[in-house]
Protein backbone atom coordinates (compact mmCIF):
# COMPACT_ATOMS: atom_id res chain seq x y z
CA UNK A 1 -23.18 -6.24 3.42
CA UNK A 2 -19.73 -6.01 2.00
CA UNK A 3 -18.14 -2.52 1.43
CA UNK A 4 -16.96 -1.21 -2.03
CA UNK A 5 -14.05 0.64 -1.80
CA UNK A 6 -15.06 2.53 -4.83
CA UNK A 7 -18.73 1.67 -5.68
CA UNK A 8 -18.76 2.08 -9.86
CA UNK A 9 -22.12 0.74 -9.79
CA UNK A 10 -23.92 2.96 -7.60
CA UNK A 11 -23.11 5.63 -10.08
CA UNK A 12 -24.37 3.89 -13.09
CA UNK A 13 -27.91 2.94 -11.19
CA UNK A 14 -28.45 6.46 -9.78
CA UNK A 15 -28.16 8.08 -13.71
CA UNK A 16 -30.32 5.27 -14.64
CA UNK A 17 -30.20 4.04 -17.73
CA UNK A 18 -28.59 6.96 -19.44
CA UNK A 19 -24.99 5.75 -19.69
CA UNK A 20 -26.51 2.47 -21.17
CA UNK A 21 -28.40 4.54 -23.73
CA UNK A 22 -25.25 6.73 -24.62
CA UNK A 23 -23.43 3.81 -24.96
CA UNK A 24 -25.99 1.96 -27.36
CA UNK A 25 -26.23 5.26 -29.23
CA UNK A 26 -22.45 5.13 -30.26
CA UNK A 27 -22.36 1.55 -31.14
CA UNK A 28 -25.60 2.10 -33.48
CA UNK A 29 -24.05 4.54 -35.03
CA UNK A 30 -21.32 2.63 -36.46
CA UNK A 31 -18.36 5.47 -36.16
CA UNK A 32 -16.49 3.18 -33.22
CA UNK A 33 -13.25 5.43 -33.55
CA UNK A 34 -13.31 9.29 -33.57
CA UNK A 35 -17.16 9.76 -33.88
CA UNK A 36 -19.49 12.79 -32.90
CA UNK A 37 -19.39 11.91 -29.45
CA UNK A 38 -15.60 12.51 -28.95
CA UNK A 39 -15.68 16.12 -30.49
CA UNK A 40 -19.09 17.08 -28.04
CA UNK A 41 -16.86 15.26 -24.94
CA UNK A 42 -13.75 17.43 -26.23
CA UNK A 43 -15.75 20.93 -26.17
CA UNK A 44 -17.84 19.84 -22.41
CA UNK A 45 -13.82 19.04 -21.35
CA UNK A 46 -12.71 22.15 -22.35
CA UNK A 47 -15.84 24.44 -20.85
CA UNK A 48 -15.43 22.29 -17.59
CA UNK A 49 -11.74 22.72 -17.10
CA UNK A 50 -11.48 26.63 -18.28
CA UNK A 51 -9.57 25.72 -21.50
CA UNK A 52 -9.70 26.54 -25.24
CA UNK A 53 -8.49 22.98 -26.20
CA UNK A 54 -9.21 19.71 -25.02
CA UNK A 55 -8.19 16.07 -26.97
CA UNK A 56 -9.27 13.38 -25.70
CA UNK A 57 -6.92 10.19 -26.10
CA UNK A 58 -6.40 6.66 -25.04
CA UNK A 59 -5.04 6.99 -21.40
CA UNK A 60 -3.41 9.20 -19.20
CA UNK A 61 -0.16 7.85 -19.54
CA UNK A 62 -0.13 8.68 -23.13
CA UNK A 63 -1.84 12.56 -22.50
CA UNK A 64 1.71 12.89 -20.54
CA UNK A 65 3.74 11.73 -23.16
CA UNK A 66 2.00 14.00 -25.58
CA UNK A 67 3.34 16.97 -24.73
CA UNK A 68 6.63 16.30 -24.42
CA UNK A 69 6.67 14.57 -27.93
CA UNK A 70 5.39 18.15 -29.28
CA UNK A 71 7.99 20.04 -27.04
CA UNK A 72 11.00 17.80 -28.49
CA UNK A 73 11.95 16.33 -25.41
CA UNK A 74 14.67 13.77 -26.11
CA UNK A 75 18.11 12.59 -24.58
CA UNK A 76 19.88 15.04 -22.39
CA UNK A 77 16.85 16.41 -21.07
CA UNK A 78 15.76 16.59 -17.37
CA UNK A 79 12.23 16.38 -16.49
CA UNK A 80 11.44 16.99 -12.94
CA UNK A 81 8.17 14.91 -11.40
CA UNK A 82 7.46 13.97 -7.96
CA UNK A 83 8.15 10.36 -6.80
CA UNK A 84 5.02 9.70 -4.02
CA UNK A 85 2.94 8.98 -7.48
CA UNK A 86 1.82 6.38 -9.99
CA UNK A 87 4.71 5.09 -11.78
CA UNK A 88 3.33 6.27 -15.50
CA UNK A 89 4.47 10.32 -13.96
CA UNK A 90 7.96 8.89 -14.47
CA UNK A 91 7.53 6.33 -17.02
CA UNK A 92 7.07 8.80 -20.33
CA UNK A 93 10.33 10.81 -19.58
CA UNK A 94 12.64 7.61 -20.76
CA UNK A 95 10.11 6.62 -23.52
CA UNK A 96 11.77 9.90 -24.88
CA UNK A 97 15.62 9.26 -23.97
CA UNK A 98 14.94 12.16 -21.64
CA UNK A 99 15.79 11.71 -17.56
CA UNK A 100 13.91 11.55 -14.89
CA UNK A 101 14.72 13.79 -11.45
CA UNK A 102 12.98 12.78 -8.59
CA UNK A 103 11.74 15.65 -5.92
CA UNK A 104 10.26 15.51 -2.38
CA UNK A 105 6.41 16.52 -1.51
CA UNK A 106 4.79 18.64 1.00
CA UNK A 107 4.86 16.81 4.26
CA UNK A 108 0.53 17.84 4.96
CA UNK A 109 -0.41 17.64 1.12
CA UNK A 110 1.58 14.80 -0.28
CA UNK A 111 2.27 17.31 -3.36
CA UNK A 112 5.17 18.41 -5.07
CA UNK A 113 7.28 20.44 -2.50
CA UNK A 114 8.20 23.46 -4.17
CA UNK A 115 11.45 24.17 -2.58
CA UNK A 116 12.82 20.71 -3.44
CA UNK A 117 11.74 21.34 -6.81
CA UNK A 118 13.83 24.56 -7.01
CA UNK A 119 16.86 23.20 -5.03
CA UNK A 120 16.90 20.15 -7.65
CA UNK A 121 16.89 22.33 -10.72
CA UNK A 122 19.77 24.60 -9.81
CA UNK A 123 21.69 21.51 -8.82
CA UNK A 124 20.61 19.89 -12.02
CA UNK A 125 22.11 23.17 -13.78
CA UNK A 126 25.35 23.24 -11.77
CA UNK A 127 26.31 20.12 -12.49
CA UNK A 128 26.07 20.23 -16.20
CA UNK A 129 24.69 17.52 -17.26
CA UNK A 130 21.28 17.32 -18.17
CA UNK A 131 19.40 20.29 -19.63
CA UNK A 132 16.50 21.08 -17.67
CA UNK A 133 13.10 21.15 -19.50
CA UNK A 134 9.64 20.00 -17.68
CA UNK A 135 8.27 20.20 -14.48
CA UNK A 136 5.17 17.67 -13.80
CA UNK A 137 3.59 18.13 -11.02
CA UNK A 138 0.66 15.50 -9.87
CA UNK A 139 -2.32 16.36 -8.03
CA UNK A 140 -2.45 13.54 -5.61
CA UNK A 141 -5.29 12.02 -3.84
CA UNK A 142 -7.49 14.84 -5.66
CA UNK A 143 -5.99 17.91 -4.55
CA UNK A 144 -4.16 20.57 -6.46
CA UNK A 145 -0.49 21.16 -6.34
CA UNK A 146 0.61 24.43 -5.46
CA UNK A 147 0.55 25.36 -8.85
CA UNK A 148 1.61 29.31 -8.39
CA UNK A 149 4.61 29.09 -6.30
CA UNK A 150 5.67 25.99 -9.22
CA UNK A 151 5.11 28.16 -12.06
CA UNK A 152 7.13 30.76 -10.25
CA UNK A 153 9.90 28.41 -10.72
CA UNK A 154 9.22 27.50 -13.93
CA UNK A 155 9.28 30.96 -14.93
CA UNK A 156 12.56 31.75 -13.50
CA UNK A 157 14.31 28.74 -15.03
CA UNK A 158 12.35 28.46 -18.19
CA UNK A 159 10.70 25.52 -18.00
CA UNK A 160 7.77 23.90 -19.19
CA UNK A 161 5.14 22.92 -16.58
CA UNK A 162 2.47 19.50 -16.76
CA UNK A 163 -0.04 19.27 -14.42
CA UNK A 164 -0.73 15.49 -14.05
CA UNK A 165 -4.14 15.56 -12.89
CA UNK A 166 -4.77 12.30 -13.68
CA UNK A 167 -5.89 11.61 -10.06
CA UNK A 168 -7.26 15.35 -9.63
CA UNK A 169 -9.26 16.49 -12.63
CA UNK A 170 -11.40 18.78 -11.38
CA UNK A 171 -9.83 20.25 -8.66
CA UNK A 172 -9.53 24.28 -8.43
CA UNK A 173 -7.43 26.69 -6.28
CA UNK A 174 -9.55 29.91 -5.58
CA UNK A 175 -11.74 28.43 -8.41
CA UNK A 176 -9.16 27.99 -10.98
CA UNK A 177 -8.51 24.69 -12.49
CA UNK A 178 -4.76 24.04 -12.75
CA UNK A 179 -4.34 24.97 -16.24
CA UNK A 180 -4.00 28.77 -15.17
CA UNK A 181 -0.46 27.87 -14.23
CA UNK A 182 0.05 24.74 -15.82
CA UNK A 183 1.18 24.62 -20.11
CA UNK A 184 -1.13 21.55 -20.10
CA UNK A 185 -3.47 19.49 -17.87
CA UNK A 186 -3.30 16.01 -18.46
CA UNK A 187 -6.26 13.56 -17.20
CA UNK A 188 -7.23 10.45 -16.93
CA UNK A 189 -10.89 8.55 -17.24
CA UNK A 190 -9.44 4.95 -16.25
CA UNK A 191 -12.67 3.79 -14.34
CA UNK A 192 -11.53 3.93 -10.74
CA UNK A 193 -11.33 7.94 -11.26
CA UNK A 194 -13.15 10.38 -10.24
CA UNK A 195 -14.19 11.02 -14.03
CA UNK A 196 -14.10 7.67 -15.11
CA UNK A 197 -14.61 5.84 -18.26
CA UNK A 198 -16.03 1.84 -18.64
CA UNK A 199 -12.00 1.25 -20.25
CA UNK A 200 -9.25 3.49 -20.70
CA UNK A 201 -9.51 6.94 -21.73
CA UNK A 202 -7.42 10.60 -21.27
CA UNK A 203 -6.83 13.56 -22.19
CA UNK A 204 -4.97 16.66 -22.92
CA UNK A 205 -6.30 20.43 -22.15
CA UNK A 206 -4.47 23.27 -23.22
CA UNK A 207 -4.75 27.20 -24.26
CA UNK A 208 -1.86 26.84 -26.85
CA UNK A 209 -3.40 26.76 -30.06
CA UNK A 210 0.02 25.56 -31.82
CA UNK A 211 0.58 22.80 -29.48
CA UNK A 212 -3.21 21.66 -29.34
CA UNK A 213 -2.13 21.02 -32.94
CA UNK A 214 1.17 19.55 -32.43
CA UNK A 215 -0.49 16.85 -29.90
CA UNK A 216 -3.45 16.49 -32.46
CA UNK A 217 -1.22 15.17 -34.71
CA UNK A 218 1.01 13.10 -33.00
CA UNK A 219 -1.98 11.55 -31.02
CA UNK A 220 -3.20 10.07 -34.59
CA UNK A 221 0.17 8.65 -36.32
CA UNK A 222 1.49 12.03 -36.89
CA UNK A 223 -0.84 13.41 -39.35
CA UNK A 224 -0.70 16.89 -41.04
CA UNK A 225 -2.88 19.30 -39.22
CA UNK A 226 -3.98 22.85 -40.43
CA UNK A 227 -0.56 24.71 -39.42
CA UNK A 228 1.39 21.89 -41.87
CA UNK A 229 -0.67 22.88 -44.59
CA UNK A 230 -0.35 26.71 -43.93
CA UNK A 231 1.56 28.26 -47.74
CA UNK A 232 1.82 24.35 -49.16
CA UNK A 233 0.48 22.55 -51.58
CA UNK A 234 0.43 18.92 -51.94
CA UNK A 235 -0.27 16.65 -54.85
CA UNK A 236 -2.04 14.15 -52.79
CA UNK A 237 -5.10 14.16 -50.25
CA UNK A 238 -3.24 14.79 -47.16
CA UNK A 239 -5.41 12.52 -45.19
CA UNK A 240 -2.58 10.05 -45.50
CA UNK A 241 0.47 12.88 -45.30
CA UNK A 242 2.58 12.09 -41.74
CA UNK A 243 4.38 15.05 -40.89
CA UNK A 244 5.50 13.60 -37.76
CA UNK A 245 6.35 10.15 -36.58
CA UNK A 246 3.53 10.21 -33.97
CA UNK A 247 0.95 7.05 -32.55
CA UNK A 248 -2.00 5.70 -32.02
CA UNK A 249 -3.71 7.87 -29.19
CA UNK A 250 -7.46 7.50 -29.73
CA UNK A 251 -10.27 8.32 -27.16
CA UNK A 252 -13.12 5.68 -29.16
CA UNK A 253 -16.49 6.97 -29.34
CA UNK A 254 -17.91 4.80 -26.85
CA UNK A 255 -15.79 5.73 -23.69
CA UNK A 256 -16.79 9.00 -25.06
CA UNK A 257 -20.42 8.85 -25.05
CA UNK A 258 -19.63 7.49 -21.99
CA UNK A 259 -17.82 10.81 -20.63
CA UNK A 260 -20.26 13.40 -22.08
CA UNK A 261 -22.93 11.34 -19.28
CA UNK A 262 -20.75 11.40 -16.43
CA UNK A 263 -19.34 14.94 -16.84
CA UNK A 264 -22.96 16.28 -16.81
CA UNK A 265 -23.17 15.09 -12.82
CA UNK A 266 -19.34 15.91 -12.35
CA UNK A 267 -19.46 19.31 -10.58
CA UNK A 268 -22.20 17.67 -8.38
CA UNK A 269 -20.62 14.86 -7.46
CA UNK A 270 -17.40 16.99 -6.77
CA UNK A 271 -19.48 18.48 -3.58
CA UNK A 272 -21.10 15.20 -2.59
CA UNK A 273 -17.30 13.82 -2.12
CA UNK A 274 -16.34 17.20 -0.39
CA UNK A 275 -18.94 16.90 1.86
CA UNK A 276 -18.28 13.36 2.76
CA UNK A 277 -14.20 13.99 3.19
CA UNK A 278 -15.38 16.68 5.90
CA UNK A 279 -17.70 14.10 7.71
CA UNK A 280 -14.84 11.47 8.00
CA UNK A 281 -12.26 14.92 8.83
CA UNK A 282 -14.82 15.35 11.63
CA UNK A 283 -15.13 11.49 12.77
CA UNK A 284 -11.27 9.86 12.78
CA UNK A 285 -9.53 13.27 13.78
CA UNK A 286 -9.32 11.72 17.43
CA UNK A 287 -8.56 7.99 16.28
CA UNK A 288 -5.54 8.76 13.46
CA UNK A 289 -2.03 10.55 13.29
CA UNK A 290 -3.81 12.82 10.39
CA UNK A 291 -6.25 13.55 8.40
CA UNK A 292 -5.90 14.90 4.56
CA UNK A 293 -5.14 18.64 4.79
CA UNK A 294 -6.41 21.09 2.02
CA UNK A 295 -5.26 24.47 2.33
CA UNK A 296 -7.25 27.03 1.84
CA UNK A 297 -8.95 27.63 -1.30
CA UNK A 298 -8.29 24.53 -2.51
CA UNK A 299 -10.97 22.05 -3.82
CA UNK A 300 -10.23 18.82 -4.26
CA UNK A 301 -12.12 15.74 -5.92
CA UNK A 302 -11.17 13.39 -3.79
CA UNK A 303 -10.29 10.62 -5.59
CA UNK A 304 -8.79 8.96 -3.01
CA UNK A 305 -9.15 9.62 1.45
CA UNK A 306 -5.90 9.39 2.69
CA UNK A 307 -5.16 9.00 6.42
CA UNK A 308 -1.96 8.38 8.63
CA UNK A 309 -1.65 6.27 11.21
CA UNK A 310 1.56 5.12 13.18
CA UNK A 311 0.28 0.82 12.56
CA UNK A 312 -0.61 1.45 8.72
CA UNK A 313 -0.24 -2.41 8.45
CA UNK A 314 -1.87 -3.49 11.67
CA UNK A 315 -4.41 -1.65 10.81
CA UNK A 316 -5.52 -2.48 7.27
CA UNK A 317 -4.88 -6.13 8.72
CA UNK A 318 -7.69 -4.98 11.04
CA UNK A 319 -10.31 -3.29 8.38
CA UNK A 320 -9.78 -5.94 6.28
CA UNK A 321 -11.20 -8.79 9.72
CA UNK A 322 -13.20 -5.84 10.00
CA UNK A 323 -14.89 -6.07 6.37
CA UNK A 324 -13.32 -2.78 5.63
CA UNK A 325 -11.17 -2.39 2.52
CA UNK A 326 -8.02 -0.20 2.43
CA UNK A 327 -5.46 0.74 0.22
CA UNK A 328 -1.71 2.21 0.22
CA UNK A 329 -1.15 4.36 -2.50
CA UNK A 330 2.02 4.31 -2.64
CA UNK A 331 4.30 1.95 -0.58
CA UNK A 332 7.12 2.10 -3.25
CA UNK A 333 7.49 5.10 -4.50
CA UNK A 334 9.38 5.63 -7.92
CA UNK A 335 12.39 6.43 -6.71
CA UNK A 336 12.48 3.24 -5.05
CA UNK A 337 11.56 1.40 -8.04
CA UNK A 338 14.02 -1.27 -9.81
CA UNK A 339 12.93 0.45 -12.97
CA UNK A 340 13.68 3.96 -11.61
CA UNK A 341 16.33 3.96 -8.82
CA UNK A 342 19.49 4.59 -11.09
CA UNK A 343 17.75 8.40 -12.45
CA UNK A 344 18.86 11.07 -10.61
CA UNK A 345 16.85 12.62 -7.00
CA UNK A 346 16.86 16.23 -5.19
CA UNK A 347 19.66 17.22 -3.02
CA UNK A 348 19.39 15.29 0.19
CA UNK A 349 17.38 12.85 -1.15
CA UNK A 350 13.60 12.22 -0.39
CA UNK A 351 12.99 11.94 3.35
CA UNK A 352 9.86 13.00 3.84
CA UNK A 353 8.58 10.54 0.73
CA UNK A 354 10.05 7.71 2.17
CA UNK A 355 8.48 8.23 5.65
CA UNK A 356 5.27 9.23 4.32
CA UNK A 357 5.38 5.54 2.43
CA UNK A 358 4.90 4.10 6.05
CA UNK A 359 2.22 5.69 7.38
CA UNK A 360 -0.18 6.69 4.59
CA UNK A 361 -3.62 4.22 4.23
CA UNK A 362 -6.61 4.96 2.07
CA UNK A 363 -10.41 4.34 2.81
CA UNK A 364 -13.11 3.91 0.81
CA UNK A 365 -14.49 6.75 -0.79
CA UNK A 366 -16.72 7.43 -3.91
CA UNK A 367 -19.69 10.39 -4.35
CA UNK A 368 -21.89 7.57 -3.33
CA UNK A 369 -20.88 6.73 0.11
CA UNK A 370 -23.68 7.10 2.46
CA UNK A 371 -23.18 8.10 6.03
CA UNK A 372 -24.22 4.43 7.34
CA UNK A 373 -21.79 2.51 5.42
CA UNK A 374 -19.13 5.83 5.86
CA UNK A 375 -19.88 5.23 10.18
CA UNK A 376 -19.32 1.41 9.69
CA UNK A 377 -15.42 2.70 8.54
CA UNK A 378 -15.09 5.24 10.77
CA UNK A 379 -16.10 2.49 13.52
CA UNK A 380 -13.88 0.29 12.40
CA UNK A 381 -10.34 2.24 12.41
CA UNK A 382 -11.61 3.43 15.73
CA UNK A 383 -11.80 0.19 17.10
CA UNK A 384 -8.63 -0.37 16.49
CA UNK A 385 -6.19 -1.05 19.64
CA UNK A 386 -3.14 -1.81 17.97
């Protein structure tokens, strides 16, 4: 039998039949675009990831954007992310006129390394140029950034902090979700997730009531919200009053309905995937240069399993004869990008990116996996001579 790298379907059997029901309940219902079902998935979000505000929207590229849109970010302003990531980290800071300023990651976590970070702000503020605003820092693979020694930095410099857990949602440090350090979680539901929707979906989480406001509006073309209206009157039903030039950043009701299903078995299948990173921990240790670290305290969801291994190439060649799939997440990072390689990077550059784009290969993994089709992997990198 073939091997999923991420098995969407063994999910959608093993709740069965309730996701089709949720979804036939939203489409009866005839409210396609903001109904019920995205105000009960916005208050679940917000219980689940310890915050008082939680807007759902169309994607996770656009729950980055949002914040910087309420924050003003515009030309002039630096915006520090990580460059081992999905391009979309990077690709909201120029939608603004705002600059990107790539930093180096942790050499075991693949996250944001925090002393880059620091070293590229004060250089950023010596030379003049740019006015630094935003960190974002990405929880790659599933695991948290090391959100208190960044908001440390933050603090000292002033800046806003993102956490882009678009890959992570759900991940904790010593039980806290990221938003205890972070001005705003972002996440995304794009099916392949951990928390996945059957299209696109994301999210915004934040304990700022004025900016939960602020993103409200400019997630829905701008439109007055209750601080707007606070000592004004208008002649007009302000259903139609813009008070910002905002977009069109809907969750729909059916990814919704989807959601409010799926985050019901969330925190369950968070341990199922823990439990199944340990077993494969346990199994390639002696076959691979290394296996994911997670420091302690940490949680992560696992969204992807990330090894090392000196052949990366030879040996996905070799899974894939093998009937293995793989994946390399990422073997250009941003900073490398045609699109991104004239913004600005940390002092000395990105080394420890640029080797880790070598060496890093993914393996299937999904809260499904069962230990037969997880020793059939495990068999097949060890088999591996090359």
């Amino acid at each position: 039998m073939s091997i999923a790298f991420i098995d969407l379907q063994a999910q959608r059997r093993r709740l069965g039949g309730k996701i089709e029901a949720a979804m036939m309940a939203a489409v009866e219902s005839g409210a396609y675009v903001m109904g019920p079902p995205v105000r009960e998935f916005e208050q679940a979000l917000a219980t689940f990831g310890q915050a008082k505000h939680a807007l759902g929207c169309a994607n996770g590229t656009e729950a980055l954007v949002l914040p910087l849109m309420a924050w003003g970010i515009r030309p002039g302003d630096a915006v520090f992310v990580p460059s081992f990531t999905f391009c979309a980290t990077a690709e909201v800071v120029p939608w603004l006129g705002a600059t990107p300023v790539f930093i180096d990651i942790d050499a075991k976590t693949y996250n944001m390394d925090p002393g880059h970070l620091e070293a590229a702000i004060e250089a950023t503020i010596a030379e003049g140029k740019l006015r630094p605003r935003v960190v974002i820092a990405v929880d790659l693979f599933g695991q948290p950034a090391d959100y208190p020694a960044i908001r440390a930095i933050c603090d000292r410099h002033g800046l806003k902090l993102i956490s882009d857990s678009a890959q992570g949602f759900g991940c904790t440090i010593n039980g806290d979700h990221p938003l205890k350090w972070a001005d705003v979680t972002t996440a995304s539901f794009f099916p392949a997730k951990p928390l996945g929707c059957y299209g696109d979906g994301g999210a915004v989480l934040t304990d700022d009531d004025d900016l939960a406001q602020e993103m409200d509006s400019y997630r829905v073309h701008g439109k007055a919200v209750a601080k707007d209206l606070v000592g004004r009157t208008f002649e007009h039903d302000t259903k139609y009053l813009n008070m910002r030039v905002g977009m069109n950043s809907r969750l729909d009701t059916v990814q919704a309905a989807v959601l409010i299903e799926k985050l019901k078995v969330f925190p369950e299948e968070i341990e199922w995937r823990n439990r199944i990173a340990a077993r494969y921990n346990d199994l390639l240790a002696p076959h691979v240069t290394a296996v994911p670290f997670v420091p302690a305290g940490n949680v992560s969801n696992w969204a992807q399993y990330t090894i090392e291994h000196p052949d990366r190439d030879g040996l996905a060649a070799h899974l894939k004869n093998e009937g293995v799939p793989s994946a390399v997440y990422y073997p250009i990072p941003c900073h490398l990008q045609p699109a991104y390689e004239h913004h600005p990077r940390g002092p000395q550059g990105l080394p420890v990116t640029e080797a880790k784009k070598e060496t890093v290969i993914s393996l299937p993994m999904h809260s499904d996996l069962d230990e037969a089709t997880q020793d059939r992997i495990v068999a097949a990198v060890a088999s591996y001579k090359g």
